[in-house]
Protein backbone atom coordinates (compact mmCIF):
# COMPACT_ATOMS: atom_id res chain seq x y z
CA UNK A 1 -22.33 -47.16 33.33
CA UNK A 2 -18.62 -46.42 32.23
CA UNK A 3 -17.43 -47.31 28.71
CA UNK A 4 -13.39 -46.24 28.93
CA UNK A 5 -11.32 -46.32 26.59
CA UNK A 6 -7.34 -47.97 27.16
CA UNK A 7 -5.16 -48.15 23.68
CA UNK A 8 -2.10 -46.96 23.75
CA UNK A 9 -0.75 -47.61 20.75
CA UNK A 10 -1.08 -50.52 18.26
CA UNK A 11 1.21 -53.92 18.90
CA UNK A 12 3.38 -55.22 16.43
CA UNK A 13 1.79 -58.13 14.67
CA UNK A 14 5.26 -59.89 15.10
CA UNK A 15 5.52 -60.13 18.86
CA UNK A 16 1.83 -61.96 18.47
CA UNK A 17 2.11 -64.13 16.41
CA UNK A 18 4.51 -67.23 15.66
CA UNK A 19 5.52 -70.56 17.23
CA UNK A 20 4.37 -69.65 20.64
CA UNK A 21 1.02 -69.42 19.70
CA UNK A 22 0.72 -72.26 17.22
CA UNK A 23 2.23 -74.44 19.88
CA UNK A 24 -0.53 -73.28 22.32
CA UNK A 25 -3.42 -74.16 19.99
CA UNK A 26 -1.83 -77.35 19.18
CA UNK A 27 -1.65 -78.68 22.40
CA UNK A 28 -5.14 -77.80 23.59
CA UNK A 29 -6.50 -79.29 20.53
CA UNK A 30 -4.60 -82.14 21.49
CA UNK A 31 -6.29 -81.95 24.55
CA UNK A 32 -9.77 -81.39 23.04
CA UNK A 33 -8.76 -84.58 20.93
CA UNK A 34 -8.12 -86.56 23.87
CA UNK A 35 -11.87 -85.59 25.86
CA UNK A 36 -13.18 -86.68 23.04
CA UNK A 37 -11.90 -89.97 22.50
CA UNK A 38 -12.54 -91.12 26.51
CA UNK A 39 -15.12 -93.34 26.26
CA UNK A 40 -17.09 -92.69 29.64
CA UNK A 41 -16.36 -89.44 30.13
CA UNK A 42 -19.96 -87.49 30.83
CA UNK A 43 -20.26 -84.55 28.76
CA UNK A 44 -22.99 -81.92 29.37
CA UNK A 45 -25.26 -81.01 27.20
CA UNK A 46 -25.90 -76.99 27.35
CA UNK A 47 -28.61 -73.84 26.14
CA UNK A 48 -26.95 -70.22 25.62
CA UNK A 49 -25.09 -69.43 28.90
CA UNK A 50 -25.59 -66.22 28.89
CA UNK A 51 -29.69 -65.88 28.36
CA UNK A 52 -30.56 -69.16 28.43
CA UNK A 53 -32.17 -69.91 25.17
CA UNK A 54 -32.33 -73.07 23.61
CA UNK A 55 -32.94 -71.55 20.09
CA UNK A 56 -32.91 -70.82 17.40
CA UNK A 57 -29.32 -69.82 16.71
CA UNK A 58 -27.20 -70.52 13.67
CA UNK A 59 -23.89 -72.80 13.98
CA UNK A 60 -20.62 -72.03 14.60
CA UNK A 61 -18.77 -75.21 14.08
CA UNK A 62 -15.21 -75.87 15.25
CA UNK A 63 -14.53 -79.19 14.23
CA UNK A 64 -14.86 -81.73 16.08
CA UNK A 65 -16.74 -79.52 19.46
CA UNK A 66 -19.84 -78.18 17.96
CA UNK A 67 -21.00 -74.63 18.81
CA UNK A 68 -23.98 -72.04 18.63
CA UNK A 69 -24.20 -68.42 17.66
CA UNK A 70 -27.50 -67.49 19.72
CA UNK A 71 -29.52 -65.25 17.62
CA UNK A 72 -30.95 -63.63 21.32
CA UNK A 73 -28.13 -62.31 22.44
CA UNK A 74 -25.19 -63.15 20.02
CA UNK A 75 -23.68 -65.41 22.37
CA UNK A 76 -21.60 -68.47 20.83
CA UNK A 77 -21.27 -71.39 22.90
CA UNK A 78 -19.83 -74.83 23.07
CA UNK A 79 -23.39 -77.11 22.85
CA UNK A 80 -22.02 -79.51 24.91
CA UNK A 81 -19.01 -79.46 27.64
CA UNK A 82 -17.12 -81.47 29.45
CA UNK A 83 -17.26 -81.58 33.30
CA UNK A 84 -14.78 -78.44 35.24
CA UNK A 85 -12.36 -80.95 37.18
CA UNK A 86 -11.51 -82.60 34.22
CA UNK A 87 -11.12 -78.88 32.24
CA UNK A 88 -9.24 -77.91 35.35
CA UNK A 89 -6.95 -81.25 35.13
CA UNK A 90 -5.77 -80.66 31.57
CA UNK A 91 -4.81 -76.85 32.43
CA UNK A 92 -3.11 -78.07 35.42
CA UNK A 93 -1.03 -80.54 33.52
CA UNK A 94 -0.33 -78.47 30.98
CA UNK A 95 0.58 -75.03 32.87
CA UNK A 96 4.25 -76.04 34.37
CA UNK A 97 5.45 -76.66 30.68
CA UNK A 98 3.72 -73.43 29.57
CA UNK A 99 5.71 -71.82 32.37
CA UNK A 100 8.67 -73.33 31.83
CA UNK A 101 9.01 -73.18 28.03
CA UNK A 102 7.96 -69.06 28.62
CA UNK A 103 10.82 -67.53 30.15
CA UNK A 104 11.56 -63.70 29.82
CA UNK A 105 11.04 -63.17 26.76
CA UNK A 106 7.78 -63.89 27.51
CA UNK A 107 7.09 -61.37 30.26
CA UNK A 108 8.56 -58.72 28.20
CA UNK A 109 5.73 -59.76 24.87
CA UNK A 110 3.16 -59.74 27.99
CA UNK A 111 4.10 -56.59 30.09
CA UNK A 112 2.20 -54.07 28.33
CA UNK A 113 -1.01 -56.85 28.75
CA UNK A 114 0.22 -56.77 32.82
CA UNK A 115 0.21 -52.85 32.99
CA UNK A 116 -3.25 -52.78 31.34
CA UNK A 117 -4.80 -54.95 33.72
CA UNK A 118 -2.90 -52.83 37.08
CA UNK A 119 -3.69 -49.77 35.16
CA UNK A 120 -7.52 -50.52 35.03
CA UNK A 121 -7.80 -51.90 38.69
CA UNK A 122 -5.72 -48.73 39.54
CA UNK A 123 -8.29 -45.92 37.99
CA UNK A 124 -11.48 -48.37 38.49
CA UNK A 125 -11.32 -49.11 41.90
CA UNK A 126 -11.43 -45.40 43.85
CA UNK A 127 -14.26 -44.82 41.73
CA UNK A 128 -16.26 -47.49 43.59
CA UNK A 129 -14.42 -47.73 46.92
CA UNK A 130 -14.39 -44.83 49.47
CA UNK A 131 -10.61 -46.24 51.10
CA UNK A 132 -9.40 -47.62 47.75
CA UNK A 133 -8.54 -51.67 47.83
CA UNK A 134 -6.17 -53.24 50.49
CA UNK A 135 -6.50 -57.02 49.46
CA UNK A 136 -7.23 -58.41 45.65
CA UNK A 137 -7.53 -62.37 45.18
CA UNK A 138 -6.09 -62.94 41.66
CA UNK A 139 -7.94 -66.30 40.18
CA UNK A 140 -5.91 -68.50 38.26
CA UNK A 141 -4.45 -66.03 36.10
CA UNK A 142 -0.91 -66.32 37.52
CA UNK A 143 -1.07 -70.28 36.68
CA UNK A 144 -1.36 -69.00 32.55
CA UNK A 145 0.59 -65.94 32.78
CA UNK A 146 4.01 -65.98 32.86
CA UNK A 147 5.55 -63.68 35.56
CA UNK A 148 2.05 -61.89 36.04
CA UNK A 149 2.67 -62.20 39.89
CA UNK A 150 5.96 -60.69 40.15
CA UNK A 151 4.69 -57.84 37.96
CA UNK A 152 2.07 -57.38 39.85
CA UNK A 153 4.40 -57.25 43.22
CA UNK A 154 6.86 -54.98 40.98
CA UNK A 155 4.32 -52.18 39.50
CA UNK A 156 1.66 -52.76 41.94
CA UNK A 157 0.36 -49.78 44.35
CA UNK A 158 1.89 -49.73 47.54
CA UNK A 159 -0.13 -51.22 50.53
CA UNK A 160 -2.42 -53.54 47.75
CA UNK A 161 -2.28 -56.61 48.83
CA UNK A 162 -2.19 -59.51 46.36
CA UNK A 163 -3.49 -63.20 46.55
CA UNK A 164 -2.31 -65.24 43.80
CA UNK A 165 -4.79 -68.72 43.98
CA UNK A 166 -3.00 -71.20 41.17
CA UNK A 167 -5.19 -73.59 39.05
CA UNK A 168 -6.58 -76.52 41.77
CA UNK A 169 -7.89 -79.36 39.54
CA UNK A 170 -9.67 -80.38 42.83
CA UNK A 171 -11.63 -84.01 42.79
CA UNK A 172 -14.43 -85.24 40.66
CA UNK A 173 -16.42 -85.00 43.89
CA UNK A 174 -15.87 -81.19 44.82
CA UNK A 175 -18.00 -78.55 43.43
CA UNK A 176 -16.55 -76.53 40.86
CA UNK A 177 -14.74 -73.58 41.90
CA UNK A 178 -14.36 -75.17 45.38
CA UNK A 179 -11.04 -73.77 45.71
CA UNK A 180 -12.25 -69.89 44.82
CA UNK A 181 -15.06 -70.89 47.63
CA UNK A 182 -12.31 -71.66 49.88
CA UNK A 183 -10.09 -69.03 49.23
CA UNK A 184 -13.08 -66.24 49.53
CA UNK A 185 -14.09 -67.39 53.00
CA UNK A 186 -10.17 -67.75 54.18
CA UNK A 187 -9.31 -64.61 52.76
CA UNK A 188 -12.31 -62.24 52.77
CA UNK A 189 -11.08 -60.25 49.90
CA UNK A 190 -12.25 -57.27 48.62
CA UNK A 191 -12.32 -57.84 45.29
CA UNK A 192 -11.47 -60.93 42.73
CA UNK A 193 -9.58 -60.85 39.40
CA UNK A 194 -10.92 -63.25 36.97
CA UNK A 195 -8.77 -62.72 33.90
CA UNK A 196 -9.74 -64.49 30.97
CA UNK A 197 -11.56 -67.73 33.17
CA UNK A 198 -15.34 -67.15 32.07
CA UNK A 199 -14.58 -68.36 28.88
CA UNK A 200 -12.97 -71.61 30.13
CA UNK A 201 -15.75 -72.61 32.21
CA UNK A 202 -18.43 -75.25 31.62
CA UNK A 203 -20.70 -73.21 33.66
CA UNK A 204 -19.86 -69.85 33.74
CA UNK A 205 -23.29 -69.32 36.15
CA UNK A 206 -21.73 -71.35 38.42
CA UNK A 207 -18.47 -69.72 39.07
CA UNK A 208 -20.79 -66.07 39.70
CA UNK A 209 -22.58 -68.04 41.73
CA UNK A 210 -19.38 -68.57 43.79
CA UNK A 211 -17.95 -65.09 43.59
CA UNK A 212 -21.62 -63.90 44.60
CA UNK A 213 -21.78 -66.03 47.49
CA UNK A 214 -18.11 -65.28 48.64
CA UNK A 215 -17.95 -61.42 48.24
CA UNK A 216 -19.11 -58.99 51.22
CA UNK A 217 -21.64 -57.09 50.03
CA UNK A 218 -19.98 -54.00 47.92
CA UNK A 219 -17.18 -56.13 46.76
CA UNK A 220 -15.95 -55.92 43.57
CA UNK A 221 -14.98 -58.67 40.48
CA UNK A 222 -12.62 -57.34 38.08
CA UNK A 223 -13.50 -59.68 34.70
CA UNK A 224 -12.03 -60.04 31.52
CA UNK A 225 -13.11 -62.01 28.70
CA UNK A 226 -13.77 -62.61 25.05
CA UNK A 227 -16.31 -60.73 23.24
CA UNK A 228 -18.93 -61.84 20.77
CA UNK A 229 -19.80 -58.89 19.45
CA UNK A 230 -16.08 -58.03 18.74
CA UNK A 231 -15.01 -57.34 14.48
CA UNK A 232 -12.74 -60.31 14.50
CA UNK A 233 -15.35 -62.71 15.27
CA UNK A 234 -17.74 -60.95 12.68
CA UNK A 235 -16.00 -61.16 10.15
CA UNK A 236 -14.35 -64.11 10.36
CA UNK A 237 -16.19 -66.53 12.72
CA UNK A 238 -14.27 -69.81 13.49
CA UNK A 239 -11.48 -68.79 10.94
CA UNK A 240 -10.24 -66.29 13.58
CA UNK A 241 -7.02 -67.03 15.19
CA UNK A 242 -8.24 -66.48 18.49
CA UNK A 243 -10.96 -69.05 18.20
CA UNK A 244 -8.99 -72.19 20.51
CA UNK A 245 -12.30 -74.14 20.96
CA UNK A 246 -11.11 -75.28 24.73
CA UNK A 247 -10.07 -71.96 25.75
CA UNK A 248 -13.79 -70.27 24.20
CA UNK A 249 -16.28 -72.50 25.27
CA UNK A 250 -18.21 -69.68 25.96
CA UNK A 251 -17.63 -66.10 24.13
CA UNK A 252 -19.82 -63.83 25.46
CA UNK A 253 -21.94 -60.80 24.00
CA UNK A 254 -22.04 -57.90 25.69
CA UNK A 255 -25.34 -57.62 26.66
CA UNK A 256 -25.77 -61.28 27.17
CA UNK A 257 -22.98 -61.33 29.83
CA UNK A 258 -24.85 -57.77 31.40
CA UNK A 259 -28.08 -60.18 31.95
CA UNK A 260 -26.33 -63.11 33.41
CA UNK A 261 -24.37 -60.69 35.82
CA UNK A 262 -27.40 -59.40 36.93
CA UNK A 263 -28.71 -61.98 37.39
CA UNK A 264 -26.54 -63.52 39.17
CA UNK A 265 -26.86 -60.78 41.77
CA UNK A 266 -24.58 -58.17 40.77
CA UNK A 267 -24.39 -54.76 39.77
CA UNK A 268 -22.75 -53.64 36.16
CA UNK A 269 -20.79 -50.86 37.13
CA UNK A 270 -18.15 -50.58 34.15
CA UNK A 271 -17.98 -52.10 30.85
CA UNK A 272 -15.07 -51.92 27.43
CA UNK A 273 -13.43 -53.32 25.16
CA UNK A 274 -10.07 -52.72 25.33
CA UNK A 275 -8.85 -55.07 22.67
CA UNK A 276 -5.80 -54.15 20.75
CA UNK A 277 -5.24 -56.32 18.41
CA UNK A 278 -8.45 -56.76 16.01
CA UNK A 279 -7.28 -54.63 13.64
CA UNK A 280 -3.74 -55.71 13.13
CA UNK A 281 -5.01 -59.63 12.95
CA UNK A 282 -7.60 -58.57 10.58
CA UNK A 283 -5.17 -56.66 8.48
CA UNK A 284 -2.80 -60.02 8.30
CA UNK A 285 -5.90 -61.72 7.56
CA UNK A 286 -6.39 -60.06 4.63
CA UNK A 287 -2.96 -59.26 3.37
CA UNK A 288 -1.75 -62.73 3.73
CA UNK A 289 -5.19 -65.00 2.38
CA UNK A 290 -5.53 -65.69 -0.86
CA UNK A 291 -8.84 -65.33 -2.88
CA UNK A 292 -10.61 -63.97 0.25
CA UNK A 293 -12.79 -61.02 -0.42
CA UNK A 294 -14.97 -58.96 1.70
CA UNK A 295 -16.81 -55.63 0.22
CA UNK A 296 -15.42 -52.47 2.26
CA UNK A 297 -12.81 -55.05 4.63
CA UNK A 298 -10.75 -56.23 2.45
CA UNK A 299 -9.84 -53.56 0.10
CA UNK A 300 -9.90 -51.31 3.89
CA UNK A 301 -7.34 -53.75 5.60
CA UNK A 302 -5.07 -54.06 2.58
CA UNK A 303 -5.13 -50.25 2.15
CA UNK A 304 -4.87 -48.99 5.57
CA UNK A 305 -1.28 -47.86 7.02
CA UNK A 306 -0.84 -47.78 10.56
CA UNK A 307 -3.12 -44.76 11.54
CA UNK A 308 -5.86 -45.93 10.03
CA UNK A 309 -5.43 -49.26 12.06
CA UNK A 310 -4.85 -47.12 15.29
CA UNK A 311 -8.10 -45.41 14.13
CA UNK A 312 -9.93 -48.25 13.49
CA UNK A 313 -9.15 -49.45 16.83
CA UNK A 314 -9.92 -46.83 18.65
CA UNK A 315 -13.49 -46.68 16.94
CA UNK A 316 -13.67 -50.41 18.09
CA UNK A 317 -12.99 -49.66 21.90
CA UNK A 318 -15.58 -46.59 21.94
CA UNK A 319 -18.14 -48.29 20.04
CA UNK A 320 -17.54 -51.86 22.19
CA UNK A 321 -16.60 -53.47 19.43
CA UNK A 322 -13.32 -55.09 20.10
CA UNK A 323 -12.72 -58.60 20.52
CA UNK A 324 -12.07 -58.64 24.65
CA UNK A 325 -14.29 -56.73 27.00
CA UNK A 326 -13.95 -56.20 30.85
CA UNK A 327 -16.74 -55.53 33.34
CA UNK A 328 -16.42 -54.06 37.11
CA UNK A 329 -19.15 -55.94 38.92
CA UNK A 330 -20.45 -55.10 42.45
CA UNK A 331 -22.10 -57.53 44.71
CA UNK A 332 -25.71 -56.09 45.07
């Protein structure tokens, strides 16, 4: 299996940080707040997605959604979820404003994210494809990601064709991912792009299941995601800025995603963790909190000039230890 390696260089913490990302988290806790206070809605209660243990694990609170840290496969989870259409609804509502409030100043903080993402299915795909890839469904990321489609269209390889599916709350009586099911069976793409959805879903077996059923045999899913096992979430937990309960009800290990994938009928043909910005949040972490000591971190972070963070890094991606890992799965 491939582990490769994709930092360019280090971001500025500036350009991540600020009122664009406080407003985000504000207004899915809002959201969170609002599940929580409907009276009838019927909330699920849930083992470790990934290997499905029940226990034992140790906590991993976000107040008020409790969560688990499986001590299996280092999984953390939401314990209990609410049902997709109504996580689909809220996202739905909420992603004209998001698009509308980001404008282009926005593409130009996320353009180095959109090259990553053409980069990797650029030098992934003839790896695993004899003729390369004519047709790529992109799932829900466009809905989120302001301008991702025209970049795509812009930087993309000529003759790839693209297949933007926005964010379909559906029905409370549709399956979930009924509109990916759709979509797959219209379309008969090659290969899907699920960036950053796993850790949205309530049932992150169930959207596989969908991408398993959909896919010709040989097709390809290009996933990204959190990672568990990534040194932000060590060493801080729920404290890290990253942590938006809604948006990680699942964060997934490495190896505990690896299982469910195969299980779920496909093949694990390329994992990393790209992640660029653990070190730089870690650094502001400790530079800017009071009182908090760590032995080795935080006299490390407050120490440490740009090449070591660019080091650090680096170590992170090679070791998969960053916070954000990608697999290239194959339909078996």
């Amino acid at each position: 299996m491939l582990t490769p390696v994709f930092l360019d260089n280090l971001p500025d913490i500036g350009a991540i940080t600020g009122r664009r990302g406080e407003l985000h988290r504000l207004q899915r806790n809002k959201a969170l707040a609002d599940l929580l206070l409907e009276e009838d809605l019927a909330w699920q209660e849930r083992v470790c997605p990934a290997c499905g243990t029940p226990g034992p694990a140790s906590n991993f609170t976000r107040s008020p959604l409790p969560f688990r840290n499986c001590s299996t496969c280092n999984t953390i989870h939401a314990t209990r979820v609410p049902p997709q259409h109504r996580l689909d609804g809220l996202r739905h509502n909420e992603a004209a404003e998001l698009l509308a409030r980001d404008g282009t100043a926005a593409m130009a903080l996320r353009e180095a994210e959109y090259v990553s993402i053409l980069n990797w299915l650029r030098l992934s795909a003839p790896r695993y494809t004899r003729k390369g890839l004519s047709h790529v469904l992109d799932y829900r990321f466009a809905s989120h990601a302001a301008h991702w489609s025209e970049t795509a269209a812009r930087l993309g390889d000529d003759g790839l064709r693209w297949t933007h599916l926005p964010l379909d709350p559906g029905t409370p009586d549709d399956p979930p991912f009924a509109d990916l099911a759709r979509a797959l069976q219209s379309g008969r793409p090659e290969a899907v792009l699920v960036q950053s959805e796993l850790d949205r879903c309530a049932d992150p077996q169930a959207l596989l299941a969908v991408l398993r059923a959909g896919l010709p045999p040989g097709g390809l899913v290009f996933l990204s995601s959190s990672c568990a096992d990534g040194l932000e979430y060590e060493i801080l937990g729920a404290d890290s800025p990253s942590f938006v309960p809604l948006d990680r009800l699942t964060i997934f290990s490495v190896c505990g995603f690896s299982a469910l994938a195969r299980r779920s009928g496909f093949d694990c043909l390329e994992i990393s963790t790209p992640g660029r910005l653990d070190a730089v949040l870690l650094q502001r972490y400790f530079t800017e909190m009071d009182g908090v000591e760590m032995p080795f971190w935080s006299v490390f972070f407050r120490n440490a000039d740009r090449d070591r963070l660019q080091d650090l890094q680096l170590l992170l991606q090679r070791s998969l230890r960053s916070g954000v890992m990608r697999f290239v799965l194959r339909v078996c």
